[in-house]
Protein backbone atom coordinates (compact mmCIF):
# COMPACT_ATOMS: atom_id res chain seq x y z
CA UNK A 1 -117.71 162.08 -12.69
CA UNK A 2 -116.24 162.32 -16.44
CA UNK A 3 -112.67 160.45 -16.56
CA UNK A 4 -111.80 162.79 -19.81
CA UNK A 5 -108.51 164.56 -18.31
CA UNK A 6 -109.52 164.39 -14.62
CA UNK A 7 -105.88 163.62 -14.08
CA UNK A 8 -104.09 165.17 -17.22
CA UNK A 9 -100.22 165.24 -16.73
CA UNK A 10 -100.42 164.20 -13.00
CA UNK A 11 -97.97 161.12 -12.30
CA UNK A 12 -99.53 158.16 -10.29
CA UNK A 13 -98.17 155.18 -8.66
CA UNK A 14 -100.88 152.10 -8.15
CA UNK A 15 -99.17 149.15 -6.31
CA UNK A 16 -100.45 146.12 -7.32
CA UNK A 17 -102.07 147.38 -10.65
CA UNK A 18 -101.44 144.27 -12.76
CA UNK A 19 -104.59 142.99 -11.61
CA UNK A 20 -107.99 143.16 -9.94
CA UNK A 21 -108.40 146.72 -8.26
CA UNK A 22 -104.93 148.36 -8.67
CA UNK A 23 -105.29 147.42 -12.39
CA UNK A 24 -108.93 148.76 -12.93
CA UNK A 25 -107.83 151.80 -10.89
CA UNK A 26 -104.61 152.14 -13.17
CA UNK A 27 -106.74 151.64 -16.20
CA UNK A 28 -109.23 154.58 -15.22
CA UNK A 29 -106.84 156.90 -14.16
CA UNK A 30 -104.95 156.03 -17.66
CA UNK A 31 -108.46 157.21 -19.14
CA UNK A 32 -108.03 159.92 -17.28
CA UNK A 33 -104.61 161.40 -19.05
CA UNK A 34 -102.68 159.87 -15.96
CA UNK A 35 -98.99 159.40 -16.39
CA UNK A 36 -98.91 155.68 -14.42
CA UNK A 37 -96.26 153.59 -12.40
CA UNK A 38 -97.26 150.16 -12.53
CA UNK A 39 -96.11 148.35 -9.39
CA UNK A 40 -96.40 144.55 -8.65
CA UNK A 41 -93.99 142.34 -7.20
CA UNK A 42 -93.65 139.90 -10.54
CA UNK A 43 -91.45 142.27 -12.77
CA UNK A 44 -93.34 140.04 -15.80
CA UNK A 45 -96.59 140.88 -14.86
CA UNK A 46 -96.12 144.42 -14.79
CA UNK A 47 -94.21 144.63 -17.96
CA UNK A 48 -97.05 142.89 -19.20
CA UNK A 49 -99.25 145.35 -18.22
CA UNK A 50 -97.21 148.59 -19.50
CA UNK A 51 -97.05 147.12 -23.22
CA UNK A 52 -101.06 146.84 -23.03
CA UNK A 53 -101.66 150.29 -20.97
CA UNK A 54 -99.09 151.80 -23.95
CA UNK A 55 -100.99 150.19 -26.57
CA UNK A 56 -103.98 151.79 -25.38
CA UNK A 57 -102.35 155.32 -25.86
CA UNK A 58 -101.54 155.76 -22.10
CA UNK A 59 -97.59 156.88 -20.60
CA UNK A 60 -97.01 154.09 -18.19
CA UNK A 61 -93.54 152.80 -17.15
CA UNK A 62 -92.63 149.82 -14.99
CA UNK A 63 -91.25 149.50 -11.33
CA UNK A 64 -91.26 146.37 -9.80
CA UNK A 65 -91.95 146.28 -5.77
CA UNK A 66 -92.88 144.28 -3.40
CA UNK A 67 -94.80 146.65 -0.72
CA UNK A 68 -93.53 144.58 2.51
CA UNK A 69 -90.01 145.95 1.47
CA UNK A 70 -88.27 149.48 2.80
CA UNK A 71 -85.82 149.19 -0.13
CA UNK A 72 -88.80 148.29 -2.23
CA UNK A 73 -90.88 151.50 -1.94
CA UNK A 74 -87.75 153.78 -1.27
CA UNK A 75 -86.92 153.12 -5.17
CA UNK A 76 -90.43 152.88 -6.12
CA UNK A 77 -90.91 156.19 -5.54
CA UNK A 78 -87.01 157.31 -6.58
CA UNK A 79 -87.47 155.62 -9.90
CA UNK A 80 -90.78 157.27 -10.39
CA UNK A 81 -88.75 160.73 -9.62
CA UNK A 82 -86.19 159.50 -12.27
CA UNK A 83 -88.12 159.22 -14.99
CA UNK A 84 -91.11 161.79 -14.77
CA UNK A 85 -89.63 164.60 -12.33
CA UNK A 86 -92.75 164.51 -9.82
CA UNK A 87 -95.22 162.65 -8.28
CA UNK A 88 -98.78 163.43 -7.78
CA UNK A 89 -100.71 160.68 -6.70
CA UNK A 90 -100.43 157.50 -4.65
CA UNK A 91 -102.84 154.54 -4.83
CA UNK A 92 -101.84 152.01 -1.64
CA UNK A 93 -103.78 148.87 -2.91
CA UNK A 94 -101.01 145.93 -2.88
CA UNK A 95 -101.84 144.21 0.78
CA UNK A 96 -102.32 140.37 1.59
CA UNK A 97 -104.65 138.04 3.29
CA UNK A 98 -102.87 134.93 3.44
CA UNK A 99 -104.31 132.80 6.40
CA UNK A 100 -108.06 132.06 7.36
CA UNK A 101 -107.80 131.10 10.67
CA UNK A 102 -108.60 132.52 14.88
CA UNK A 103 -106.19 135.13 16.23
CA UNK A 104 -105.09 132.39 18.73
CA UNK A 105 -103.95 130.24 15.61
CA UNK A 106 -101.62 132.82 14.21
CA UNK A 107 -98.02 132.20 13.95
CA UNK A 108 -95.64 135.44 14.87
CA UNK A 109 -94.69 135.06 11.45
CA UNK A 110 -97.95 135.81 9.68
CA UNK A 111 -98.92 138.84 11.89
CA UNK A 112 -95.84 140.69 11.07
CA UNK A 113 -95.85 139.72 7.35
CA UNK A 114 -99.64 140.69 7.29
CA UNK A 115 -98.93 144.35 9.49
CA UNK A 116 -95.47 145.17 7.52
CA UNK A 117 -97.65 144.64 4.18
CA UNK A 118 -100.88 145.91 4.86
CA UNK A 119 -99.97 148.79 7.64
CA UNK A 120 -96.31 149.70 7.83
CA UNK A 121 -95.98 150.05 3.74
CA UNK A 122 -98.40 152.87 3.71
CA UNK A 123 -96.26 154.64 6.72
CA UNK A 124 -93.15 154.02 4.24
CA UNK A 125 -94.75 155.19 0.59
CA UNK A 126 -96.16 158.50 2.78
CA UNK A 127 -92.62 159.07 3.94
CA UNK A 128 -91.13 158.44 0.66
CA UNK A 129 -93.69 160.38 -1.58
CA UNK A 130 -95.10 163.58 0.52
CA UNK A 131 -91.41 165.51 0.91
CA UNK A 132 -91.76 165.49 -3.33
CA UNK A 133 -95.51 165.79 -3.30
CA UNK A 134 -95.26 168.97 -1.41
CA UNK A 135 -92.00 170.22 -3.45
CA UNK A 136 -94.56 170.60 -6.49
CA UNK A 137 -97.59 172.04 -4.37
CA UNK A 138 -99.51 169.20 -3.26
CA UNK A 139 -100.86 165.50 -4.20
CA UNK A 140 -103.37 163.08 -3.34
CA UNK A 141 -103.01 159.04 -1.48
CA UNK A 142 -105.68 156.61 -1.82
CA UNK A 143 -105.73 154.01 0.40
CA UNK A 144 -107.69 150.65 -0.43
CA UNK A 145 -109.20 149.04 2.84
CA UNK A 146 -111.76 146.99 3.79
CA UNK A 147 -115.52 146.36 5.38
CA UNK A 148 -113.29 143.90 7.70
CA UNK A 149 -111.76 146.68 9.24
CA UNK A 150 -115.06 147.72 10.65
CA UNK A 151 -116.36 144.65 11.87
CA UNK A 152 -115.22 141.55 14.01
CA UNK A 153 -114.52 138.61 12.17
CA UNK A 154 -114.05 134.90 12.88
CA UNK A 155 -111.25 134.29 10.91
CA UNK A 156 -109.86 137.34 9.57
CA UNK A 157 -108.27 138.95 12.19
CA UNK A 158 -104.88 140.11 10.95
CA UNK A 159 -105.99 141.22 8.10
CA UNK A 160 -108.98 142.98 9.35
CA UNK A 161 -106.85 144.62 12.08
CA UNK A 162 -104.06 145.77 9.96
CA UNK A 163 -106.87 147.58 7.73
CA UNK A 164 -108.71 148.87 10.68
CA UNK A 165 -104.90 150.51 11.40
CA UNK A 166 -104.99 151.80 8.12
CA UNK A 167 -107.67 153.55 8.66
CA UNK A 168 -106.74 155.60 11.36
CA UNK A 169 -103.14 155.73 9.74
CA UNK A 170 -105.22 157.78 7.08
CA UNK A 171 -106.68 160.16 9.33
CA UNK A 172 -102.87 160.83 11.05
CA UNK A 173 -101.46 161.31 7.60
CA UNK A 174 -104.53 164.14 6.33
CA UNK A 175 -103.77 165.70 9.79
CA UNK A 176 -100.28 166.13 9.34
CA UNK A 177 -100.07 166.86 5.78
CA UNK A 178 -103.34 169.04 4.85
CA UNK A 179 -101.74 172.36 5.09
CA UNK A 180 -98.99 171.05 2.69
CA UNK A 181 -102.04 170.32 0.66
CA UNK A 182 -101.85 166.37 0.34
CA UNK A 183 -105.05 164.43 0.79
CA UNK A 184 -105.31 161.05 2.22
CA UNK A 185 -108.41 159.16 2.00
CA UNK A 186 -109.75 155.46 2.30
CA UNK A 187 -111.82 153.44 0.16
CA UNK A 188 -113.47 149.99 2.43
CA UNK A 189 -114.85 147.91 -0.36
CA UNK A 190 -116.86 144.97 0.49
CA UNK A 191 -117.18 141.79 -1.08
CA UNK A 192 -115.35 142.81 -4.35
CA UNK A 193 -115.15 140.28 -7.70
CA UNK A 194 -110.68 139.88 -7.33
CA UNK A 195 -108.57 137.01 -6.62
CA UNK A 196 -108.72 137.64 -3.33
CA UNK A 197 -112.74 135.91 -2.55
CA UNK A 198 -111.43 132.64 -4.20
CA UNK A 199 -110.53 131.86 -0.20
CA UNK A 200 -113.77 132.87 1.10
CA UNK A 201 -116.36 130.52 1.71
CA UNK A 202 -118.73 130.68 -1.66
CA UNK A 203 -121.74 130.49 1.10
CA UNK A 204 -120.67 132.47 3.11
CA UNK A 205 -120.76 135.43 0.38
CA UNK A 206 -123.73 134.49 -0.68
CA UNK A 207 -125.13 134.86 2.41
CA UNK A 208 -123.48 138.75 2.23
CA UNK A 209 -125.17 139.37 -0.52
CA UNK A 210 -128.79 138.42 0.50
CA UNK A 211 -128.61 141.00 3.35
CA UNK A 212 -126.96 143.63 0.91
CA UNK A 213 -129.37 146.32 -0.42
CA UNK A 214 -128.16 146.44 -3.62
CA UNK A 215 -128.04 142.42 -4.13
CA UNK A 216 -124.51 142.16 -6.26
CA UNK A 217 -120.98 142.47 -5.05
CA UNK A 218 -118.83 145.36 -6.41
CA UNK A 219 -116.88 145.26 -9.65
CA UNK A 220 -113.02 146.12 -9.60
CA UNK A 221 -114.15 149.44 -11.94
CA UNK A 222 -116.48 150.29 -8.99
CA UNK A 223 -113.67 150.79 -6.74
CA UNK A 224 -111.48 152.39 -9.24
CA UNK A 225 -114.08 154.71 -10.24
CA UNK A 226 -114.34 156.24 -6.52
CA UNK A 227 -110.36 155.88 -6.38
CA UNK A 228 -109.92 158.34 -9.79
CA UNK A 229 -112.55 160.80 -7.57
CA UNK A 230 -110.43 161.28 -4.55
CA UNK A 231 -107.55 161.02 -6.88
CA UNK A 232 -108.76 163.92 -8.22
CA UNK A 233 -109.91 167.87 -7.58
CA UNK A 234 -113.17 166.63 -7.81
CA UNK A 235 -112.69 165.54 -4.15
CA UNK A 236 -110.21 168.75 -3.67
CA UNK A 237 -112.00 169.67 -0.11
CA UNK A 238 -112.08 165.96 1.05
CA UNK A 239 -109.47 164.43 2.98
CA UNK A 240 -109.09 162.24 6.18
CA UNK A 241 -112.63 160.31 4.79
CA UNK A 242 -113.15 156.88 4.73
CA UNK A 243 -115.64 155.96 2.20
CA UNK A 244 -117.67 152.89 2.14
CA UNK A 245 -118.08 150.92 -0.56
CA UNK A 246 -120.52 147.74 -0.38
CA UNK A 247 -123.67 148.07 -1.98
CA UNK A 248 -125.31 149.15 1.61
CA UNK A 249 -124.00 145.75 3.59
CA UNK A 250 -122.96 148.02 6.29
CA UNK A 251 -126.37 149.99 6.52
């Protein structure tokens, strides 16, 4: 689909947009006449990243947050209310993977910190940002998944099960919210060139990549491209979906 003013004076919020997905996302939906929230939890890094998004001609303001936090997202989406008056569309791409390990390995500690980041901050941001969503007639959330959340893993299993959650938190939220006329739907990328592979095992994806059809692994502007659709009324019928996003791995 053509970027050019696919989102044109609609206010978006893309946690953890000062790098890898969230920023290619915030960068195409930028393109696409987006006015943008930029949301990480280093307040440097995302002032870093408004003075280049404003360079480029794009509205973009800065709002610090660290996902895992109530008091986080509650001004997240206050401050986003503060300075534009609305909010259209919600990108839920900040989550963590912090520990390779078996479930029987994992401390209390890490489970909760991986559900209250990956799971419960998409409960919070739709509680937050649907009431004003709906006050202006309707809005759009994206969330970012995974592949892991379809399939067992050896030594993923918090983070796999928090996105497999997500999932169905998804589906619960398009239920709920449709005839307000808010979409939710889920992007599952695979094996996806971020920060996040430098912990995976460098055989291991290349093995992933021999059995893919398409023989690469996705490009952060892959993802965003498909976020910037369902952000959109391109996908103005869709909602509750969970697209998947790995070259064919899954086929």
């Amino acid at each position: 689909m053509s970027e050019q003013g696919a989102l044109a004076g609609k206010v978006a919020i893309v946690t953890g947009s000062t790098r890898g997905i969230g920023r290619a996302t915030a960068e195409a939906f930028g393109r696409a006449g987006a006015r943008l929230v930029i949301s990480s939890r280093k307040p440097e890094a995302c002032d870093a990243a408004v003075a280049e998004f404003r360079s480029a001609g794009h509205e973009a303001i800065s709002v610090p947050a660290h996902v895992g936090k109530a008091e986080d997202i509650a001004h997240l989406v206050d401050a986003t209310i503060a300075h534009y008056g609305r909010l259209d569309v919600v990108v839920c791409n900040a989550a963590v993977n912090p520990v390779f390990a078996e479930l029987q390995d994992i401390s209390e500690d890490t489970w909760a910190k991986v559900m209250e980041t990956n799971l419960t901050s998409v409960w919070r941001m739709s509680k937050a940002a649907f009431p004003h969503m709906a006050a202006t007639g309707g809005g759009a959330m994206v969330l970012l998944s995974s592949t892991a959340s379809l399939v067992g893993t050896i030594t993923e299993g918090p983070y796999a099960v928090s996105k497999a959650a997500e999932n169905h938190l998804g589906r619960q939220l398009a239920v709920q919210w449709g005839p307000k006329n808010i979409r939710v739907n889920t992007i599952a990328p695979g094996v996806t060139r971020t920060d996040m592979i430098r912990n995976h095992d460098p055989k291991m994806i290349a093995r992933t990549l021999e059995r893919t059809p398409l023989r690469r692994m996705a490009e952060p502007e892959d993802i965003a491209a498909i976020a910037l659709f369902f952000a959109s009324d391109a996908s103005r019928h869709l909602t509750g979906q969970l697209l998947v996003a790995d070259g064919g791995g899954l086929l």
